[in-house]
C-alpha atoms as a PDB file:
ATOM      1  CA  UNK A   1    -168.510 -54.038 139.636  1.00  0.00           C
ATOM      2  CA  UNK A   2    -165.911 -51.279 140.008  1.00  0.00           C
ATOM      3  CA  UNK A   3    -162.913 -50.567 137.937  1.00  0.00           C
ATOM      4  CA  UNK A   4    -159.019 -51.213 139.590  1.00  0.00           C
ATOM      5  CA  UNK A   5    -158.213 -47.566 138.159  1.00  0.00           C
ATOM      6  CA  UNK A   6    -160.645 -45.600 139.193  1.00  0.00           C
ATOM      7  CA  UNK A   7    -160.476 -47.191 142.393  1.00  0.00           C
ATOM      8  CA  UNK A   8    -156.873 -46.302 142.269  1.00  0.00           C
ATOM      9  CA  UNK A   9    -157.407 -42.697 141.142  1.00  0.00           C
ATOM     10  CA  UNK A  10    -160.117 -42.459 144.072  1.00  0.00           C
ATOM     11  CA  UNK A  11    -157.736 -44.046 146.567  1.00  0.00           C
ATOM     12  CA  UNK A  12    -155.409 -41.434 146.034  1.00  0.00           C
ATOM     13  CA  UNK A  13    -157.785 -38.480 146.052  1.00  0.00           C
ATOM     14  CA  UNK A  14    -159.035 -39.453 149.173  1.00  0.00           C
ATOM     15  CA  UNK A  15    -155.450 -39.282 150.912  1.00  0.00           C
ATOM     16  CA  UNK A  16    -154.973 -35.894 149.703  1.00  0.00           C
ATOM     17  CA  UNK A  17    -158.464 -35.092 150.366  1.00  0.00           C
ATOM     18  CA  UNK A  18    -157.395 -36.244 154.302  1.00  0.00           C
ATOM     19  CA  UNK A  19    -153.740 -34.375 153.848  1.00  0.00           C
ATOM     20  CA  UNK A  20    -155.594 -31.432 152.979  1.00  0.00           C
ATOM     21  CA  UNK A  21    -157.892 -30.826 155.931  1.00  0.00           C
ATOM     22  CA  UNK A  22    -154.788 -32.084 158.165  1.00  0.00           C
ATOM     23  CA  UNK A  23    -153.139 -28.991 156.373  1.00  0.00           C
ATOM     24  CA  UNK A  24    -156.007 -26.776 157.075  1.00  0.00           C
ATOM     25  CA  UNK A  25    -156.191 -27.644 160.738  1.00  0.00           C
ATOM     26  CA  UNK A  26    -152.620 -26.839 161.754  1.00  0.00           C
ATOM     27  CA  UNK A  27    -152.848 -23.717 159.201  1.00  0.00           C
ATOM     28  CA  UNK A  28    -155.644 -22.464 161.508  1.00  0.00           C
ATOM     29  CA  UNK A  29    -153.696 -24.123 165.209  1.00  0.00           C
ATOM     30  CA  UNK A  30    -151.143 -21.231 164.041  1.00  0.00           C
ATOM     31  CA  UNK A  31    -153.517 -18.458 162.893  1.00  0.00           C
ATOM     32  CA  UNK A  32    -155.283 -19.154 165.927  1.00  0.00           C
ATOM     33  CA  UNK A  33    -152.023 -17.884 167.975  1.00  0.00           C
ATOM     34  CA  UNK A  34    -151.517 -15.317 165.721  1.00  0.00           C
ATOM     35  CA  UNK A  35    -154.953 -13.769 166.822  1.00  0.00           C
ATOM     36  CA  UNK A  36    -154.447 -14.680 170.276  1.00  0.00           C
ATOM     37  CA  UNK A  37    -150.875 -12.510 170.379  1.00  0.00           C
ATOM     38  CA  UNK A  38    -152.881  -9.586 167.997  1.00  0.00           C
ATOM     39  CA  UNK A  39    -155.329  -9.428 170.756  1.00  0.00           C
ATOM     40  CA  UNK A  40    -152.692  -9.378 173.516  1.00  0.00           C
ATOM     41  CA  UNK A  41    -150.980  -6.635 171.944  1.00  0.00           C
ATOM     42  CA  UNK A  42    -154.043  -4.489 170.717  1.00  0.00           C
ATOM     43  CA  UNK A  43    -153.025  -5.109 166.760  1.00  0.00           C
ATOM     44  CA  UNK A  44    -155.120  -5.385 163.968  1.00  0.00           C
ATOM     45  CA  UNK A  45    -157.214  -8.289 163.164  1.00  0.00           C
ATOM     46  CA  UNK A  46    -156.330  -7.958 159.214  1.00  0.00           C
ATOM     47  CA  UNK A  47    -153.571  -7.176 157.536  1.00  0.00           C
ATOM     48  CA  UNK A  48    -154.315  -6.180 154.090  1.00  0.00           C
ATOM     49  CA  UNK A  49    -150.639  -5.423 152.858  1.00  0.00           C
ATOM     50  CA  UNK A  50    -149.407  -8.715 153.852  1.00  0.00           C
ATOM     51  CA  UNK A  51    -152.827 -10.606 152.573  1.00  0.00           C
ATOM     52  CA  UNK A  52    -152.232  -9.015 148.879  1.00  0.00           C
ATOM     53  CA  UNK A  53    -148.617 -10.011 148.842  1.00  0.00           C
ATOM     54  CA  UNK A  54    -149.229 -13.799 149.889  1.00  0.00           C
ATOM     55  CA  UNK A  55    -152.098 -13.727 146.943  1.00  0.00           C
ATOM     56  CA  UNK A  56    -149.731 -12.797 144.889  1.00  0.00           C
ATOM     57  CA  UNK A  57    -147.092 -15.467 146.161  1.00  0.00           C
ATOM     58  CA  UNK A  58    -149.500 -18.009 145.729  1.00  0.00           C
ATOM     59  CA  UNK A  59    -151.211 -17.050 142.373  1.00  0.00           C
ATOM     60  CA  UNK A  60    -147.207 -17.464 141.003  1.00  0.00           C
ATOM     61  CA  UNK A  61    -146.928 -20.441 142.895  1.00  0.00           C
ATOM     62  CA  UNK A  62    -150.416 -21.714 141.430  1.00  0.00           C
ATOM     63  CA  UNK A  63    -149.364 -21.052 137.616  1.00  0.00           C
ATOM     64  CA  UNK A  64    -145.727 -22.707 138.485  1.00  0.00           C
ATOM     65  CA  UNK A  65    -148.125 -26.214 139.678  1.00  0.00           C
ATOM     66  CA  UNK A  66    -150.300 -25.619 136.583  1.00  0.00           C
ATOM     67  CA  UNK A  67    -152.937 -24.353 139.091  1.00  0.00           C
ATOM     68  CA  UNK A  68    -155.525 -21.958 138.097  1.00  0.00           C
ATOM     69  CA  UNK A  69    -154.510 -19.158 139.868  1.00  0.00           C
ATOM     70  CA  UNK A  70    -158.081 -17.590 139.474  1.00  0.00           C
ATOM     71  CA  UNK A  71    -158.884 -20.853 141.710  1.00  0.00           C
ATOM     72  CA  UNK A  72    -156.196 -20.348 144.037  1.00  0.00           C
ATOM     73  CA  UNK A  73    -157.040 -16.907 144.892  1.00  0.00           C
ATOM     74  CA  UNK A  74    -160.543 -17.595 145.699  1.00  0.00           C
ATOM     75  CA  UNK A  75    -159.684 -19.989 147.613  1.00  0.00           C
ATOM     76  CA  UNK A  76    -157.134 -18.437 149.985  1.00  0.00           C
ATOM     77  CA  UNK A  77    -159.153 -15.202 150.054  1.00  0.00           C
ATOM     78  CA  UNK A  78    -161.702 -17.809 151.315  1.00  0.00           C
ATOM     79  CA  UNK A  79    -159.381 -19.144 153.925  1.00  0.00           C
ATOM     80  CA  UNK A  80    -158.222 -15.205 154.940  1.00  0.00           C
ATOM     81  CA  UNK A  81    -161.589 -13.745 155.683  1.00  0.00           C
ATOM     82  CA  UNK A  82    -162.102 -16.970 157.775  1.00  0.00           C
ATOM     83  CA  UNK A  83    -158.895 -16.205 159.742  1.00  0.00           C
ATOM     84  CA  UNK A  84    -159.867 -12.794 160.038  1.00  0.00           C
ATOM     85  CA  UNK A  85    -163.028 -13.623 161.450  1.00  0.00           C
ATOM     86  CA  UNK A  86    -161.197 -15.501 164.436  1.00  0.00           C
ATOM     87  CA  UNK A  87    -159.264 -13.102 164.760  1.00  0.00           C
ATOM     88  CA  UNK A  88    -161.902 -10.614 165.372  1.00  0.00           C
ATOM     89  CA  UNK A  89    -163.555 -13.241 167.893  1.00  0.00           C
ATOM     90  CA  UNK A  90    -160.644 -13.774 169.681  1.00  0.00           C
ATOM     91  CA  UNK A  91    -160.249  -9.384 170.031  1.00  0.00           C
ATOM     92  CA  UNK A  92    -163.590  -9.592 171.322  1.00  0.00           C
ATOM     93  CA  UNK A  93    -165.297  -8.249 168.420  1.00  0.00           C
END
């Protein structure tokens, strides 16, 4: 027997669950190019400067949504070194 709420509740978490990785997958379609024109033009892989400030955007933006920002930030840092490491694969590293 399930319950018409939960069912609800789970309905709904599984269409953000399915926005989410549709978010993640055009997120990296882009960061892919971005590597491609870093390796094209012999630039860095990683950007540290501009990875700190967009923490920093996002931890604000976390506490605005009543997000953890401790969460966020692991989880973007997560996402970074990810990006990075395409980044270095597509520079041949």
């Amino acid at each position: 027997m399930t319950d018409p709420t939960l069912d609800s509740f789970r309905a709904s978490i599984d269409n953000i669950d399915a926005a989410l990785i549709h978010i993640l997958a055009e997120r990296f379609r882009i960061t892919k190019a971005v590597g491609a024109f870093k390796a094209a033009n012999a630039l860095p892989a990683s950007d540290p400067g501009r990875e700190e400030r967009q923490i920093e955007r996002l931890r604000r933006l976390a506490v605005d949504a009543q997000l953890d920002p401790e969460f966020s930030e692991k989880f973007l840092r997560f996402i970074i070194e990810e990006v990075i490491r395409h980044h270095e694969q597509a520079a041949g590293k």
